[in-house]
N, C-alpha and C. Protein backbone atom coordinates (compact mmCIF):
# COMPACT_ATOMS: atom_id res chain seq x y z
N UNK A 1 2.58 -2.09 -12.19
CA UNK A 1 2.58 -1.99 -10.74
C UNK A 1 3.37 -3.16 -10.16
N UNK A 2 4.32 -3.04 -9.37
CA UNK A 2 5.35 -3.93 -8.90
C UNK A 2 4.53 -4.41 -7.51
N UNK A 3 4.21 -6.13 -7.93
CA UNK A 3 3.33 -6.59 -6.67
C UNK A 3 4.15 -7.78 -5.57
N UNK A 4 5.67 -7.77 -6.00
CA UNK A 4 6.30 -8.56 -5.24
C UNK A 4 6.31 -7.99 -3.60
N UNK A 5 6.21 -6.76 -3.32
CA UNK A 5 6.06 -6.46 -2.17
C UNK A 5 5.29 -6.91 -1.24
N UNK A 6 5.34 -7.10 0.13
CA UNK A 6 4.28 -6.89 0.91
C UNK A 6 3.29 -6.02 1.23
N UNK A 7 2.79 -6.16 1.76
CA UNK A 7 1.95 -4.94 2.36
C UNK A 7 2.72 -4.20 3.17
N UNK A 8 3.48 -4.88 4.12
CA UNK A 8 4.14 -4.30 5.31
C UNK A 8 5.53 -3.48 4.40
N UNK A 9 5.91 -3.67 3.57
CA UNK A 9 7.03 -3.44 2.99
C UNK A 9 6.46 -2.24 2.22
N UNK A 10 5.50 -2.07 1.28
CA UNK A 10 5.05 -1.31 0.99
C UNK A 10 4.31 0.19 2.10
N UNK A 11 4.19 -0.23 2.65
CA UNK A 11 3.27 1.02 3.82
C UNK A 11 4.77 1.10 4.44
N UNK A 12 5.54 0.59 5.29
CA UNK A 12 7.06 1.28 5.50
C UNK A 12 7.34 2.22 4.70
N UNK A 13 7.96 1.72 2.92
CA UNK A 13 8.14 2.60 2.15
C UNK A 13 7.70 3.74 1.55
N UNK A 14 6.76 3.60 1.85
CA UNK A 14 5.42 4.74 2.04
C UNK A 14 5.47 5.82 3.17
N UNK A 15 5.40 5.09 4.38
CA UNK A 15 5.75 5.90 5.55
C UNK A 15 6.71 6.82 5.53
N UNK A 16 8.17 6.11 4.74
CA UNK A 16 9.59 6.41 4.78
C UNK A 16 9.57 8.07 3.69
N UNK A 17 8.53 7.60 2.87
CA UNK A 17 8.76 9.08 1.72
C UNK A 17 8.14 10.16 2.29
N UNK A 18 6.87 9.98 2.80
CA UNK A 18 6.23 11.08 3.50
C UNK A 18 6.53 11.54 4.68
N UNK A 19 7.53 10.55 5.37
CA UNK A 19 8.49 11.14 6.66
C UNK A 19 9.59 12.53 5.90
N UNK A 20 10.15 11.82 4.99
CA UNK A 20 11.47 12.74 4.25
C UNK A 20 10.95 14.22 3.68
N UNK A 21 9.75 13.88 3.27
CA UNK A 21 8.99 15.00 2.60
C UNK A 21 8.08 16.19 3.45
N UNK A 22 8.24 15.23 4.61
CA UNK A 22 7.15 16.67 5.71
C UNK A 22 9.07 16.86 6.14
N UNK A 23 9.60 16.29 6.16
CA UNK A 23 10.92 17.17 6.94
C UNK A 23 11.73 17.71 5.86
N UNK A 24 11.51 18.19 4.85
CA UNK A 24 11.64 18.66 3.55
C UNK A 24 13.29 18.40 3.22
N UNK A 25 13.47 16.72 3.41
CA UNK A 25 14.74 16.23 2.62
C UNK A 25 14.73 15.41 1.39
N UNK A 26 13.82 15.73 1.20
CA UNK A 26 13.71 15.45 -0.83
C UNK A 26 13.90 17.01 -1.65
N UNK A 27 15.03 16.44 -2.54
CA UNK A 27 15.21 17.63 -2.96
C UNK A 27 13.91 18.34 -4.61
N UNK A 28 13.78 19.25 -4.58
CA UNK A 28 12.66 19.70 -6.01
C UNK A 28 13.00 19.17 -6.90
N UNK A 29 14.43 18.34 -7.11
CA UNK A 29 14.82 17.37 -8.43
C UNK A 29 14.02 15.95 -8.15
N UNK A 30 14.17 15.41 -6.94
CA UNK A 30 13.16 14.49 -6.87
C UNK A 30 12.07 14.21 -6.25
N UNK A 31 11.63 15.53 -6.26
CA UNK A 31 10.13 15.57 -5.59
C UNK A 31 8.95 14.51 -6.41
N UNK A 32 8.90 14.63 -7.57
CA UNK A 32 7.66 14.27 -8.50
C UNK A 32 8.12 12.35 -8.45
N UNK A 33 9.14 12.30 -8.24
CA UNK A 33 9.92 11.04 -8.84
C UNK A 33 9.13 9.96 -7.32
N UNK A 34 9.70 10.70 -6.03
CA UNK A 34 9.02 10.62 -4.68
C UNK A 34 7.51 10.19 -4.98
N UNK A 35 6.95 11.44 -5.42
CA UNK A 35 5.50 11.42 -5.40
C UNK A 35 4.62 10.16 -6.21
N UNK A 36 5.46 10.23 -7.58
CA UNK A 36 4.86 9.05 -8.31
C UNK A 36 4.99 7.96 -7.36
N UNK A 37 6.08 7.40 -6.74
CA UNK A 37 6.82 5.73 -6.05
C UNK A 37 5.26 6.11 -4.91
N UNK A 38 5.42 6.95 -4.01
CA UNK A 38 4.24 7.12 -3.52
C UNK A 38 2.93 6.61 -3.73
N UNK A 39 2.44 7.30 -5.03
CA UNK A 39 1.32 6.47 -5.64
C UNK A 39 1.17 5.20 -5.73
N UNK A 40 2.64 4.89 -6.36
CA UNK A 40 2.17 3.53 -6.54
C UNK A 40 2.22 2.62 -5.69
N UNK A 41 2.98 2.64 -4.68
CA UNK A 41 2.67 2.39 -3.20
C UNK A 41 1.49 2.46 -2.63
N UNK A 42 0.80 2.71 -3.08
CA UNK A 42 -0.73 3.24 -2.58
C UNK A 42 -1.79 2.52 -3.15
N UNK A 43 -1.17 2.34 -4.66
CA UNK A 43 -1.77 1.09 -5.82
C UNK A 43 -1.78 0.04 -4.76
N UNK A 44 -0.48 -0.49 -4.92
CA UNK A 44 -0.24 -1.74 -3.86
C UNK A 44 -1.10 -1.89 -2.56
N UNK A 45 -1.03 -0.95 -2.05
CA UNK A 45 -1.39 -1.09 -0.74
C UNK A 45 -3.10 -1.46 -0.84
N UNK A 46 -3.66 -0.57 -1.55
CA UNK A 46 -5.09 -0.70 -1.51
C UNK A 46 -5.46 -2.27 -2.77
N UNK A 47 -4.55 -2.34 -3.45
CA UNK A 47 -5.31 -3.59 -4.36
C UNK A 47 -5.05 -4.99 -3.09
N UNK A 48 -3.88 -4.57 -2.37
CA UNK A 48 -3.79 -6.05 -1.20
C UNK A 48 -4.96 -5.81 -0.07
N UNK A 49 -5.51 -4.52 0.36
CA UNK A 49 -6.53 -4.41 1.50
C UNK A 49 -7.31 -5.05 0.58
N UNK A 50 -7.63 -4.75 -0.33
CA UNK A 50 -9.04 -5.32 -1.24
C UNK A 50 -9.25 -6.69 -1.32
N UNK A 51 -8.12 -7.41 -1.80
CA UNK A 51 -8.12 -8.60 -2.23
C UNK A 51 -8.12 -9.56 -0.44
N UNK A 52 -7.38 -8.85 0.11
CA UNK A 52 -7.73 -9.32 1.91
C UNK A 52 -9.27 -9.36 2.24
N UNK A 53 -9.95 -7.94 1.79
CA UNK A 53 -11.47 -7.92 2.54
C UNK A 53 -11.83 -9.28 1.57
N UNK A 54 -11.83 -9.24 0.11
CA UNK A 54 -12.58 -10.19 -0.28
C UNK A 54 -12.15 -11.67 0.13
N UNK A 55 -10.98 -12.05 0.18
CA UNK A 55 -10.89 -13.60 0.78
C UNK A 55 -11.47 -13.44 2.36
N UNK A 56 -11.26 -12.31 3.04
CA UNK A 56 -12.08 -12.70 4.44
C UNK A 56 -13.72 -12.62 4.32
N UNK A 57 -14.29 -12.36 3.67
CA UNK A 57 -15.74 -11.88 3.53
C UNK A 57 -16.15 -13.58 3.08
N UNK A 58 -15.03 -14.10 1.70
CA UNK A 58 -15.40 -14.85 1.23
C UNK A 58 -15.61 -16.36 2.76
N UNK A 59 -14.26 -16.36 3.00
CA UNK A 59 -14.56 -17.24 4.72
C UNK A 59 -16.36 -16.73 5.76
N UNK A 60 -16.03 -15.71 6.23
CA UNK A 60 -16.99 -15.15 6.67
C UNK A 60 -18.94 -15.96 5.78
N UNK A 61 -18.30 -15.79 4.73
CA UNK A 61 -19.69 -16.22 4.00
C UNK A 61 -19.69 -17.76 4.30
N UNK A 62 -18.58 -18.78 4.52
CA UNK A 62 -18.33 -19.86 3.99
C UNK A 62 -18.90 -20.62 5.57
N UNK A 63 -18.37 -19.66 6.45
CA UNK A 63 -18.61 -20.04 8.11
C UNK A 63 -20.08 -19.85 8.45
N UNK A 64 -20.78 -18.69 7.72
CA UNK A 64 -22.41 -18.60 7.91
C UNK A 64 -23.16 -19.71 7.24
N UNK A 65 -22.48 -20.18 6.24
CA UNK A 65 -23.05 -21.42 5.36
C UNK A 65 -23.20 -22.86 6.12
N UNK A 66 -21.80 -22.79 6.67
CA UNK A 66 -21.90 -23.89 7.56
C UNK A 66 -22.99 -24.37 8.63
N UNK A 67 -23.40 -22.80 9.28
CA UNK A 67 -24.08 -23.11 10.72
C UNK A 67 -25.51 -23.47 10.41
């Protein structure tokens, strides 16, 4: 899974395939090819929401500790 991306870079590119694909300019040669980059775009996207909730939860915990 290629994690040099951003988030923001990733969900664009994401955006960008499923724009091409509801306006049906991917051709049936690279439909599946689309679909996989998709996925894994999706890898990305959700392992960075994750790793975001947990460093904010982890603050969140760190700020209740304090008071």
């Amino acid at each position: 899974m290629e994690t040099t991306l951003t988030y923001q870079q990733a969900f664009e590119e994401l955006e960008q395939i499923t724009n091409d694909i509801e306006a049906e300019e991917v051709s049936v040669d690279d439909l599946a090819k689309k679909v996989k980059r998709a996925a894994d775009l999706l890898e990305i996207c959700n392992a960075k929401l994750k790793l975001t909730e947990t460093e904010v939860n982890k603050i969140i915990e760190n700020i209740k500790n304090k008071e």
